[in-house]
PDB file of N, CA and C in Angstrom:
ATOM      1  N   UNK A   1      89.906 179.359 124.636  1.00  0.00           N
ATOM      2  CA  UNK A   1      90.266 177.974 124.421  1.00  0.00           C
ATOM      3  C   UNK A   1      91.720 177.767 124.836  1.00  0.00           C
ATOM      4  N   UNK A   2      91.876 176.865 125.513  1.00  0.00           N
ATOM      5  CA  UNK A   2      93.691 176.457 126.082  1.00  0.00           C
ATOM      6  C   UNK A   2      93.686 175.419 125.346  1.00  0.00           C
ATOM      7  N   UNK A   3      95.209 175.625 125.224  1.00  0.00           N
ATOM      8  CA  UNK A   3      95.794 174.607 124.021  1.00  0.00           C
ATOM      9  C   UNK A   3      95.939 173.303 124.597  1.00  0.00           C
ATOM     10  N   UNK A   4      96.048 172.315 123.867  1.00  0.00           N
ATOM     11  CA  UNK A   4      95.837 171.133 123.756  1.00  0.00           C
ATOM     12  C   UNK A   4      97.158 170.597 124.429  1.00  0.00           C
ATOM     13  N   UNK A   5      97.367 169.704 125.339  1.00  0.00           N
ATOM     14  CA  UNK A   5      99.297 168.906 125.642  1.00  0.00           C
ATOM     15  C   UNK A   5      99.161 168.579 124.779  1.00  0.00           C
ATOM     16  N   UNK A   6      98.667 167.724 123.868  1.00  0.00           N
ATOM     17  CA  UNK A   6      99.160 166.701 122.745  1.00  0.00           C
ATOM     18  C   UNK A   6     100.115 167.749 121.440  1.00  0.00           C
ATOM     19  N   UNK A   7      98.808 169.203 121.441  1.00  0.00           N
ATOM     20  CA  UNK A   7      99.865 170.030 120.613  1.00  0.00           C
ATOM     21  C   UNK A   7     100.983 170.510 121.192  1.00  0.00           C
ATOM     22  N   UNK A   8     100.854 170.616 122.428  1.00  0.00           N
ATOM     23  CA  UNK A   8     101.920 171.621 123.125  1.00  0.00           C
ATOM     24  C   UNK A   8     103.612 170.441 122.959  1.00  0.00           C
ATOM     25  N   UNK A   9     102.643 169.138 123.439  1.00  0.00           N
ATOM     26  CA  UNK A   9     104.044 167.962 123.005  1.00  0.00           C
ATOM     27  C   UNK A   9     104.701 167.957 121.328  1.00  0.00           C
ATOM     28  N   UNK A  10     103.715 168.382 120.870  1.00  0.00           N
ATOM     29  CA  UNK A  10     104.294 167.961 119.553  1.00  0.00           C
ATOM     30  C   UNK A  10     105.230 169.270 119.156  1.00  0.00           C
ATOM     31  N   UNK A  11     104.973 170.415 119.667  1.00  0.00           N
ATOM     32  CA  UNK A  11     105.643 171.510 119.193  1.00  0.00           C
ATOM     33  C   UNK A  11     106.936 171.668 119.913  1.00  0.00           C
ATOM     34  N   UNK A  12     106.934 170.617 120.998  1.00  0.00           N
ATOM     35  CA  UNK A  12     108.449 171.445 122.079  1.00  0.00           C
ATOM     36  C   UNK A  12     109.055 169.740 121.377  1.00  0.00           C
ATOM     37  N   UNK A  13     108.014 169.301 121.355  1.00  0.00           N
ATOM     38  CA  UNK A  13     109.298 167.909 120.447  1.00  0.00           C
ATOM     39  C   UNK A  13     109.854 167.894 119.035  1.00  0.00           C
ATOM     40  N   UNK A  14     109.019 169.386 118.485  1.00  0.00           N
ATOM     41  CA  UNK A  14     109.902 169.798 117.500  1.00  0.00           C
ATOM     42  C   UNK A  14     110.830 170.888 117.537  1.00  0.00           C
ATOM     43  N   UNK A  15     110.354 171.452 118.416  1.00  0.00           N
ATOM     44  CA  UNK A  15     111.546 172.506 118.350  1.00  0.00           C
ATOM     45  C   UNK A  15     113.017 172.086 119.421  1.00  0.00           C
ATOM     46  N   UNK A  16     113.083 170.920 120.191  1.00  0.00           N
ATOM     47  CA  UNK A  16     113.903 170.040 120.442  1.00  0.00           C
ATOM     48  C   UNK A  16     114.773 169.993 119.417  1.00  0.00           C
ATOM     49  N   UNK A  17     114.222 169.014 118.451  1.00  0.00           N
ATOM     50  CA  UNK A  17     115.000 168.652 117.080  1.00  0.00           C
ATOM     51  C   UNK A  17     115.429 169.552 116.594  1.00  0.00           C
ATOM     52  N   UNK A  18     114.961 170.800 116.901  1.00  0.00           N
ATOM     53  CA  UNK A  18     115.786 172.035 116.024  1.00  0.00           C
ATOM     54  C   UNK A  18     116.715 172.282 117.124  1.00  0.00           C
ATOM     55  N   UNK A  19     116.980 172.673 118.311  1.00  0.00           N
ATOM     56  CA  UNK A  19     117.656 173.079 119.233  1.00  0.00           C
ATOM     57  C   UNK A  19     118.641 172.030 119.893  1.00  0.00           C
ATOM     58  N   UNK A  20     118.432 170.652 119.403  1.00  0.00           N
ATOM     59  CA  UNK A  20     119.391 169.985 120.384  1.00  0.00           C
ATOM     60  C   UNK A  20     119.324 169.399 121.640  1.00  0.00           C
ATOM     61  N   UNK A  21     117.793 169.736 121.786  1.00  0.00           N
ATOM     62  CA  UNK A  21     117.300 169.314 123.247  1.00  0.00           C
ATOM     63  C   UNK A  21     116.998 170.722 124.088  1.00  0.00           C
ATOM     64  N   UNK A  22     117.515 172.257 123.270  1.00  0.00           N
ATOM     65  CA  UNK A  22     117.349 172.875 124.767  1.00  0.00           C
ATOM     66  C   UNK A  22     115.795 173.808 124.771  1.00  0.00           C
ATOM     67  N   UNK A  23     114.568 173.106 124.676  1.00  0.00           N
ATOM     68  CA  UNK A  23     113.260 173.680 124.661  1.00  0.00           C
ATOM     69  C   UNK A  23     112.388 173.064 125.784  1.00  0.00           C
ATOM     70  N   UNK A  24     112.687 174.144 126.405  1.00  0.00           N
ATOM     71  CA  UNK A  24     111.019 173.694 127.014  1.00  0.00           C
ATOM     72  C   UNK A  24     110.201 174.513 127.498  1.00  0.00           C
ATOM     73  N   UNK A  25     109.187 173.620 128.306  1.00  0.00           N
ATOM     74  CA  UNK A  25     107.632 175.026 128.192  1.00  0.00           C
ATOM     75  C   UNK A  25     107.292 174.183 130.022  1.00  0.00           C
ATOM     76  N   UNK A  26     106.849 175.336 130.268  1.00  0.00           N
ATOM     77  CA  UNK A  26     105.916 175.458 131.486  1.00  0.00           C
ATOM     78  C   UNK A  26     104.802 175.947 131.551  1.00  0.00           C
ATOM     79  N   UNK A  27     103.752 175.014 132.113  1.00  0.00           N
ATOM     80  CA  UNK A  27     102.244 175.376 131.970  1.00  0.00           C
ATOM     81  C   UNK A  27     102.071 176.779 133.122  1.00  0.00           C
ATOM     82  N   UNK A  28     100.933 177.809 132.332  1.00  0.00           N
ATOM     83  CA  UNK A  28     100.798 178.806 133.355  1.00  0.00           C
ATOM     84  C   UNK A  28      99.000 179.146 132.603  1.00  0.00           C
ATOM     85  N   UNK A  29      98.185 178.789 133.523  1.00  0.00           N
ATOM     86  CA  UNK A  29      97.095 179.114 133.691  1.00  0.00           C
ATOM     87  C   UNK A  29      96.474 178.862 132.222  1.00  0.00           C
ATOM     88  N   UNK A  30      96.552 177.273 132.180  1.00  0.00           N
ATOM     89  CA  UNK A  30      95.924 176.690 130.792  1.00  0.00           C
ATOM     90  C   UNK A  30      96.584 177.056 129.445  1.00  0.00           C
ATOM     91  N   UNK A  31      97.936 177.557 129.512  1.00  0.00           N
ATOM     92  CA  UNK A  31      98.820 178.065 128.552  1.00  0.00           C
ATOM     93  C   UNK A  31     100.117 177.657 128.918  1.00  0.00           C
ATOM     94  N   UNK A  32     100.899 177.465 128.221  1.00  0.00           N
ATOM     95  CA  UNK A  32     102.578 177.105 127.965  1.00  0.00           C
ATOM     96  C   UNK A  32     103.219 178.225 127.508  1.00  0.00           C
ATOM     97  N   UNK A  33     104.456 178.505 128.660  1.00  0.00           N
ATOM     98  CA  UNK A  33     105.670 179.292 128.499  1.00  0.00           C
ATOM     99  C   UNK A  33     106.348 178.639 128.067  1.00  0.00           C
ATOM    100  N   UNK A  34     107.075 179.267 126.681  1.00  0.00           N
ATOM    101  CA  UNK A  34     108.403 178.099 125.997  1.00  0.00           C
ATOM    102  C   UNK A  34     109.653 179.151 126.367  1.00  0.00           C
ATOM    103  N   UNK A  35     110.455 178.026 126.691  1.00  0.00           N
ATOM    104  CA  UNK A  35     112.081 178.595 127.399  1.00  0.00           C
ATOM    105  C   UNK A  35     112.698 177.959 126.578  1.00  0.00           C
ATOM    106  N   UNK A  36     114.089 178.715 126.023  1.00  0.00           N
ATOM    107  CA  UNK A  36     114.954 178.142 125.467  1.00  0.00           C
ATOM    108  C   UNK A  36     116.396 178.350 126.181  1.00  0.00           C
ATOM    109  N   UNK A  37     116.920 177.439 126.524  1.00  0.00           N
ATOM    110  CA  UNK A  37     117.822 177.498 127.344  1.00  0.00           C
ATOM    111  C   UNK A  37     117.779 178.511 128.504  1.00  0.00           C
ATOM    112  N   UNK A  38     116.583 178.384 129.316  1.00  0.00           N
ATOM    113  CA  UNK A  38     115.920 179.091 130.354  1.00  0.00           C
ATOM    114  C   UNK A  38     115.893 180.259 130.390  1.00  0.00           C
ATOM    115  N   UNK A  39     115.493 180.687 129.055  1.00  0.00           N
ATOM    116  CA  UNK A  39     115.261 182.034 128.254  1.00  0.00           C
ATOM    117  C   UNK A  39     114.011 182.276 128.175  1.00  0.00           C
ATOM    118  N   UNK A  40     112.655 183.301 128.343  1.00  0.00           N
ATOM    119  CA  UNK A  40     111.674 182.582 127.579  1.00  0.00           C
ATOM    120  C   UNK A  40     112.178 183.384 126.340  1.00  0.00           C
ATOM    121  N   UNK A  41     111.456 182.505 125.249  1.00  0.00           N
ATOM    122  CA  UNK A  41     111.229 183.036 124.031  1.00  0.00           C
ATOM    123  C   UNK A  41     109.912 183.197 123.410  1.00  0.00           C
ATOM    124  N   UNK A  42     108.842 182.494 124.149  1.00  0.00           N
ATOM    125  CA  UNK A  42     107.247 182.584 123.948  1.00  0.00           C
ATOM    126  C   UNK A  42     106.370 182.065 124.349  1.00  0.00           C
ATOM    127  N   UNK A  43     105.827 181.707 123.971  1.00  0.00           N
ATOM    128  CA  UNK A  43     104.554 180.454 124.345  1.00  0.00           C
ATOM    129  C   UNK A  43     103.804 180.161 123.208  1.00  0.00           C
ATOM    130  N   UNK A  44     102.495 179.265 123.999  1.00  0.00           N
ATOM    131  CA  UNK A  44     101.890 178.556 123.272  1.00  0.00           C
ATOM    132  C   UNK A  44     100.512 179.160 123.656  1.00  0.00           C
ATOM    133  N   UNK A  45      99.797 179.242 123.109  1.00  0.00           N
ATOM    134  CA  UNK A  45      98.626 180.066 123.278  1.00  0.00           C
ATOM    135  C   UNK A  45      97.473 179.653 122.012  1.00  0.00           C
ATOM    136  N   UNK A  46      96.071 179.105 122.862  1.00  0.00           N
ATOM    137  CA  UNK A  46      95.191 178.511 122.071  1.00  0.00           C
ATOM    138  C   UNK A  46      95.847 177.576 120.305  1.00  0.00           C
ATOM    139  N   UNK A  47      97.047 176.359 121.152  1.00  0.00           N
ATOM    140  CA  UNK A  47      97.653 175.932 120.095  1.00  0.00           C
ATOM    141  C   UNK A  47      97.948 176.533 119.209  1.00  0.00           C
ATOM    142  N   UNK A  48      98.263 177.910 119.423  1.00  0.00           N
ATOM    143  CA  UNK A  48      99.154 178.990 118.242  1.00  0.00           C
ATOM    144  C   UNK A  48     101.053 178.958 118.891  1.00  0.00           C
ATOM    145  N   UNK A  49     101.865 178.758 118.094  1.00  0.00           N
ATOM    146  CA  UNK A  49     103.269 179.165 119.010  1.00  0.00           C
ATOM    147  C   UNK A  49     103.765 180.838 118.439  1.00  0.00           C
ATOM    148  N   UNK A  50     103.867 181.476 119.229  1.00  0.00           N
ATOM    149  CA  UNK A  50     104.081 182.486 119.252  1.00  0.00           C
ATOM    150  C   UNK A  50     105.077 183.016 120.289  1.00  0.00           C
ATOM    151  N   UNK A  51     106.180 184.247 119.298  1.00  0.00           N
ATOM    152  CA  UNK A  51     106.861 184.280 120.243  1.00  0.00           C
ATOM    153  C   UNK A  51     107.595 185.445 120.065  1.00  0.00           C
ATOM    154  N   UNK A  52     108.509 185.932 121.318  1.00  0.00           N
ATOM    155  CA  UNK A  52     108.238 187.605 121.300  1.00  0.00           C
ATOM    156  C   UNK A  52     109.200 188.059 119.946  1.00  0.00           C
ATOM    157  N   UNK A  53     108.506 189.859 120.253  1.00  0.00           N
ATOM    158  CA  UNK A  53     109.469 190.392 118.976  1.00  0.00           C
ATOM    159  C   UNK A  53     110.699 191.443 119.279  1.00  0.00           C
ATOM    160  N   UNK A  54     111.824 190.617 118.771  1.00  0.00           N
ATOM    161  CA  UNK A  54     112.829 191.405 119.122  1.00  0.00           C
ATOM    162  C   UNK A  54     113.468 191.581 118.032  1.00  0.00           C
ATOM    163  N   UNK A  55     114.928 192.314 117.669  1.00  0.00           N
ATOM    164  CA  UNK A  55     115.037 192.547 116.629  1.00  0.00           C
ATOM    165  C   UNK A  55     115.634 191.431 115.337  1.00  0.00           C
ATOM    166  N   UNK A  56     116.346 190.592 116.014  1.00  0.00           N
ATOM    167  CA  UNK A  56     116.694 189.375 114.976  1.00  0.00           C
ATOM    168  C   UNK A  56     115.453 188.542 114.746  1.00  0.00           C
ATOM    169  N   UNK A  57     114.295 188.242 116.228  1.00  0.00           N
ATOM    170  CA  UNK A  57     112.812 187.892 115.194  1.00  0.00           C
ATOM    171  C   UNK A  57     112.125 188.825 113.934  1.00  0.00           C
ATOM    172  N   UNK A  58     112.112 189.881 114.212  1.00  0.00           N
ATOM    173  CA  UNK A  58     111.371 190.774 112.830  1.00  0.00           C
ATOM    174  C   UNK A  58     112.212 190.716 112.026  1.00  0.00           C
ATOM    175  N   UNK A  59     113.041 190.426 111.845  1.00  0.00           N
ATOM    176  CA  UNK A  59     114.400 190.124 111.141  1.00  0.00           C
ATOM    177  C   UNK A  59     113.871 189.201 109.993  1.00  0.00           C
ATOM    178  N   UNK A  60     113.959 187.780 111.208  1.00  0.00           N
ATOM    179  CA  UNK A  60     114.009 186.429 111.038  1.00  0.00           C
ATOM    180  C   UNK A  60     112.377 186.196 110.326  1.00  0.00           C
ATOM    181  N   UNK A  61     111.636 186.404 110.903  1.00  0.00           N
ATOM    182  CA  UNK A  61     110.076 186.429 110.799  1.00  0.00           C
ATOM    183  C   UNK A  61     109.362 187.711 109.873  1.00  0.00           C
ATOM    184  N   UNK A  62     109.693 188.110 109.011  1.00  0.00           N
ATOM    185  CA  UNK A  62     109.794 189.447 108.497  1.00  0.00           C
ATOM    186  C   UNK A  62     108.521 188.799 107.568  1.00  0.00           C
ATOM    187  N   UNK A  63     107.210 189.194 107.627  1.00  0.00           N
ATOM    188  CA  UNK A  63     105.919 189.071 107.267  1.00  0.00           C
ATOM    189  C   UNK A  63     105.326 188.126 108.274  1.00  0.00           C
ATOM    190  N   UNK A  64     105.843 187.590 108.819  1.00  0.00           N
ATOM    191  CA  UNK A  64     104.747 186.731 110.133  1.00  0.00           C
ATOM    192  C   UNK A  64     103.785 187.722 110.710  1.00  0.00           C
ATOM    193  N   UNK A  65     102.509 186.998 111.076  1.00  0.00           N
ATOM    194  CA  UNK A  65     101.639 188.051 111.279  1.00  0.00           C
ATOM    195  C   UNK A  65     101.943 188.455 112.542  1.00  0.00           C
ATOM    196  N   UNK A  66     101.441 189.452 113.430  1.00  0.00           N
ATOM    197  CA  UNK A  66     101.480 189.871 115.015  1.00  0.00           C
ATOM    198  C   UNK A  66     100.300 189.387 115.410  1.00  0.00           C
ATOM    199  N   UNK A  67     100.381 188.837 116.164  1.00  0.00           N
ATOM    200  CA  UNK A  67      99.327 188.250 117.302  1.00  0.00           C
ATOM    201  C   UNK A  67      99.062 188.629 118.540  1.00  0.00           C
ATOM    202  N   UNK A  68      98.108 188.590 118.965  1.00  0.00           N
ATOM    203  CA  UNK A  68      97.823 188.941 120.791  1.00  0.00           C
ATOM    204  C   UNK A  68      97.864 187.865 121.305  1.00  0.00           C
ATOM    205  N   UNK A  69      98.355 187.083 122.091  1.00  0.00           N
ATOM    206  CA  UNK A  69      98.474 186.220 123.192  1.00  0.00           C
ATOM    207  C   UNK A  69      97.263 185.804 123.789  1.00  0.00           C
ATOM    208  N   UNK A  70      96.846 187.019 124.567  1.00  0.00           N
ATOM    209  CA  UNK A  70      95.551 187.105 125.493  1.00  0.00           C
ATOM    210  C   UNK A  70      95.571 188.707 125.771  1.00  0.00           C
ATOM    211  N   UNK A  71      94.469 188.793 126.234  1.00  0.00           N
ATOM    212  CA  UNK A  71      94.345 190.086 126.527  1.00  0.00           C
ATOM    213  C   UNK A  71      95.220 191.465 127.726  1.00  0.00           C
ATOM    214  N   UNK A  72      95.324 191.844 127.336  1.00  0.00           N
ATOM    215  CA  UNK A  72      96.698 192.746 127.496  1.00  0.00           C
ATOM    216  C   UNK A  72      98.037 192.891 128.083  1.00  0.00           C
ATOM    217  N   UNK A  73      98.566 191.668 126.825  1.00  0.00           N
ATOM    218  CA  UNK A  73      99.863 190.917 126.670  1.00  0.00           C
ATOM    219  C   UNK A  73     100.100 191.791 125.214  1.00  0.00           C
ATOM    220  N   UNK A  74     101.583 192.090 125.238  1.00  0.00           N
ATOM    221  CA  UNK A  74     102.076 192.286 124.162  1.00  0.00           C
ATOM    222  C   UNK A  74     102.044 191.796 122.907  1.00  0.00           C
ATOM    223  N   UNK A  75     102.186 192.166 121.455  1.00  0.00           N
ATOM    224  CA  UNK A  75     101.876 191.385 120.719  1.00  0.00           C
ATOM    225  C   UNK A  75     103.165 190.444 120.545  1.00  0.00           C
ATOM    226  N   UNK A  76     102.781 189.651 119.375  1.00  0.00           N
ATOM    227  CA  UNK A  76     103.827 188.019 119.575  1.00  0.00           C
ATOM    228  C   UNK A  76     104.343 187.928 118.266  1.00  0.00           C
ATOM    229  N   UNK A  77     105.204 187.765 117.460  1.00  0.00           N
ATOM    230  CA  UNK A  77     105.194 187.127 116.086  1.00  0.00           C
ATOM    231  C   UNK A  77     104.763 185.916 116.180  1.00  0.00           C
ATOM    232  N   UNK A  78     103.981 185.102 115.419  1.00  0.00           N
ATOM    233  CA  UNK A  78     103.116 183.560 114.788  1.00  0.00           C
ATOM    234  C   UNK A  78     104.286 182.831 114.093  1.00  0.00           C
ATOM    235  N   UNK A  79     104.354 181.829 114.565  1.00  0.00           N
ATOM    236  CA  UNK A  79     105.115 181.038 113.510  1.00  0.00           C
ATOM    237  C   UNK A  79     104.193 179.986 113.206  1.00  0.00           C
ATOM    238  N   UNK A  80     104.403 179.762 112.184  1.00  0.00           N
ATOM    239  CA  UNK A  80     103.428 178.801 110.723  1.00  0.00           C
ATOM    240  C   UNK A  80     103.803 177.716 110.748  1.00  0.00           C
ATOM    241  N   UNK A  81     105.358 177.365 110.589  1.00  0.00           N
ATOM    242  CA  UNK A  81     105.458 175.947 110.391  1.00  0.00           C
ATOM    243  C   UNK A  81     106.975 175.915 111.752  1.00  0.00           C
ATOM    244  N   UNK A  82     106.654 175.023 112.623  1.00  0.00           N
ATOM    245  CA  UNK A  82     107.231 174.465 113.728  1.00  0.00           C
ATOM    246  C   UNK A  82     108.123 173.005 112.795  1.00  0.00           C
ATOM    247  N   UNK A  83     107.985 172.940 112.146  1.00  0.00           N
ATOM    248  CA  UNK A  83     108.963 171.810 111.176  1.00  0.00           C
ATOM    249  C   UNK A  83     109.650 172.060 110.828  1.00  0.00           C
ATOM    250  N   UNK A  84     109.768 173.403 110.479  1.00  0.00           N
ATOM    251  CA  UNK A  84     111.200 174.107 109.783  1.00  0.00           C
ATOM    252  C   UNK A  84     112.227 174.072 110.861  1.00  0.00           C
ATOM    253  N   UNK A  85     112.708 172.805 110.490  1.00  0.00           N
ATOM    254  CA  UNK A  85     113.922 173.023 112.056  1.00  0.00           C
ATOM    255  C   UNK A  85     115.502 173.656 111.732  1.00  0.00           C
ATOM    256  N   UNK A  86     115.414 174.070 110.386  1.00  0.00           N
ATOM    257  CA  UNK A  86     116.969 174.844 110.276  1.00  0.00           C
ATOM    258  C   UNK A  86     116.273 176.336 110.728  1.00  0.00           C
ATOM    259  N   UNK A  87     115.227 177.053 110.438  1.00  0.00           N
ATOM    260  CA  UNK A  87     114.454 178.274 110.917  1.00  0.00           C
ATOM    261  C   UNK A  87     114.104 178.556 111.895  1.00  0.00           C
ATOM    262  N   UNK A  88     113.910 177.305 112.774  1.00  0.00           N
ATOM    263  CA  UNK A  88     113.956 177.279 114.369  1.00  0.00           C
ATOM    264  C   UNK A  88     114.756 177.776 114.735  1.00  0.00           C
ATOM    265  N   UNK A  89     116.041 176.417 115.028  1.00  0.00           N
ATOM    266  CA  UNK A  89     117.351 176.715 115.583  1.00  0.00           C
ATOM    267  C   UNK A  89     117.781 178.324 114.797  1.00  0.00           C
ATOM    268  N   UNK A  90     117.643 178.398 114.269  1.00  0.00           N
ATOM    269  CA  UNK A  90     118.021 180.263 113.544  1.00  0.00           C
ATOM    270  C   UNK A  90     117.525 181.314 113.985  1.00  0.00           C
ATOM    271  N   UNK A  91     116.419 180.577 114.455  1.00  0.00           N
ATOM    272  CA  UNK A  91     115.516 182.356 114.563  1.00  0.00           C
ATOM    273  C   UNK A  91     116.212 182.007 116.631  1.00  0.00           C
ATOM    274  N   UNK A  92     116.183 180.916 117.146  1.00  0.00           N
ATOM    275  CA  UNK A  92     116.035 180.694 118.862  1.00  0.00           C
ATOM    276  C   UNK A  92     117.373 181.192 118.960  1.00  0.00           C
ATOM    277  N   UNK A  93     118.596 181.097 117.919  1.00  0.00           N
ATOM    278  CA  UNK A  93     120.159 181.484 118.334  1.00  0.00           C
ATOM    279  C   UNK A  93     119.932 182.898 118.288  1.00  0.00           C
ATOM    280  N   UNK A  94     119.488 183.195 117.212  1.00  0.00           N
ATOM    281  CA  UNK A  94     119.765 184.838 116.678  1.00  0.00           C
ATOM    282  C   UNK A  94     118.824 185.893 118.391  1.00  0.00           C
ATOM    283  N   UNK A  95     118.092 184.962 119.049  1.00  0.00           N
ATOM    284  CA  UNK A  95     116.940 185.861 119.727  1.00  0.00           C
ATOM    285  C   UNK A  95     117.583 185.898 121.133  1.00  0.00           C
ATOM    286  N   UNK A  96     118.249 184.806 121.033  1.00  0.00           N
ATOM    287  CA  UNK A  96     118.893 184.236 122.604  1.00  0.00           C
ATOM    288  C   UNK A  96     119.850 185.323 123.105  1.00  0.00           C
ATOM    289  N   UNK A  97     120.939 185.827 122.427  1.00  0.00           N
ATOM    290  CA  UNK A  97     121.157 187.078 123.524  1.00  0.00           C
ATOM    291  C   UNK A  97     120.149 188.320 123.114  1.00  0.00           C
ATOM    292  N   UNK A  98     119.041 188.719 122.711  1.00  0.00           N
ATOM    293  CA  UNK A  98     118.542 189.450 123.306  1.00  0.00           C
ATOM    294  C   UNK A  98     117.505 189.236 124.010  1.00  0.00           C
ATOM    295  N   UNK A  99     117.595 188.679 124.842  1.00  0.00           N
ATOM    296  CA  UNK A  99     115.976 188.250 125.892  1.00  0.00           C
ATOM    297  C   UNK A  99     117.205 188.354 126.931  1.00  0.00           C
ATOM    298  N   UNK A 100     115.741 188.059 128.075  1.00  0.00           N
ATOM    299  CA  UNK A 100     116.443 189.069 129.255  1.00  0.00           C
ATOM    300  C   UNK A 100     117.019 187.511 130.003  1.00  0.00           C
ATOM    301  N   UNK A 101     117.659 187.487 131.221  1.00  0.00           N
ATOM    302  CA  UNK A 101     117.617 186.594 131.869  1.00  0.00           C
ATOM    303  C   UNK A 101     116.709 186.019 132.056  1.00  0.00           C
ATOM    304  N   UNK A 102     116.334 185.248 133.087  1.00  0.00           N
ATOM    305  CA  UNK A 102     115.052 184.119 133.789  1.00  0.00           C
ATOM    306  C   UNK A 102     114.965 184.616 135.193  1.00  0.00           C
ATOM    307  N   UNK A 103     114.079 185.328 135.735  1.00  0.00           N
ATOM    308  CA  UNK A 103     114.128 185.877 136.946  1.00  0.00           C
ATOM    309  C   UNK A 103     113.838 184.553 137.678  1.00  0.00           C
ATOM    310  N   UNK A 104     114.773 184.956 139.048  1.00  0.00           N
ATOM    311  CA  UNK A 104     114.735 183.599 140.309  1.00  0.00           C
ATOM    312  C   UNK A 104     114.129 184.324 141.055  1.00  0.00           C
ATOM    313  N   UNK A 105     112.892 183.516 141.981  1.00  0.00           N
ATOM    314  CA  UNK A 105     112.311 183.767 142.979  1.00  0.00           C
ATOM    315  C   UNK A 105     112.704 183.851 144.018  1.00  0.00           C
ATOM    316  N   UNK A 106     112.644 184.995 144.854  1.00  0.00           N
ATOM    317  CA  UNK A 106     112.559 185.292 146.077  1.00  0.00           C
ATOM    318  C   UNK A 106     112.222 184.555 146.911  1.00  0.00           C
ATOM    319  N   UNK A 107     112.901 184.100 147.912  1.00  0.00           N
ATOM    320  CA  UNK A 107     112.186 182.660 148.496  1.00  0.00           C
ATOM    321  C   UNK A 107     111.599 183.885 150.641  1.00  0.00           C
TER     322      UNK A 107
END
């Protein structure tokens, strides 16, 4: 099942409000990559947001369940409530220097 735009809108228009404006997602094969300040930090997957685990997320997310994405994709931490926008912006600062750059294409 691919997630819904209407959810995918409602989740990057909340995590906006937590960030200030700097979220967004790119569709990739009936699924959404979420970038935070052209970071990824996860996606969206069968209207679940999920997003990777690094060490200030297990940190931050410390009982969130692990999730599979899709099939043999790494697992993801789940986040539950996308409203919590002081837990957003907290968990997206704390994760942001450790994710890698945004690779540019080779033209």
């Amino acid at each position: 099942m691919a997630s819904s735009k209407e959810h995918v809108n409602y989740v990057i228009e909340q995590l906006n409000i937590a960030t200030d404006g700097n979220v967004s997602s790119r569709a990739m094969m009936g699924e959404y990559v979420v970038y935070f300040r052209d970071k990824v930090v996860g996606g969206i997957y069968d209207d679940r947001l999920l997003v990777k685990v690094t060490k200030a997320s297990e940190e931050l997310l410390s009982g969130a369940p692990l999730e599979l994405p899709y099939e043999g994709a790494k697992m993801m931490l789940k986040i539950e409530n996308v409203e919590d926008h002081t837990q957003m912006r907290d968990l997206f600062e704390a994760m942001y220097p450790e994710l890698p750059a945004r690779k540019t294409k080779k033209k």
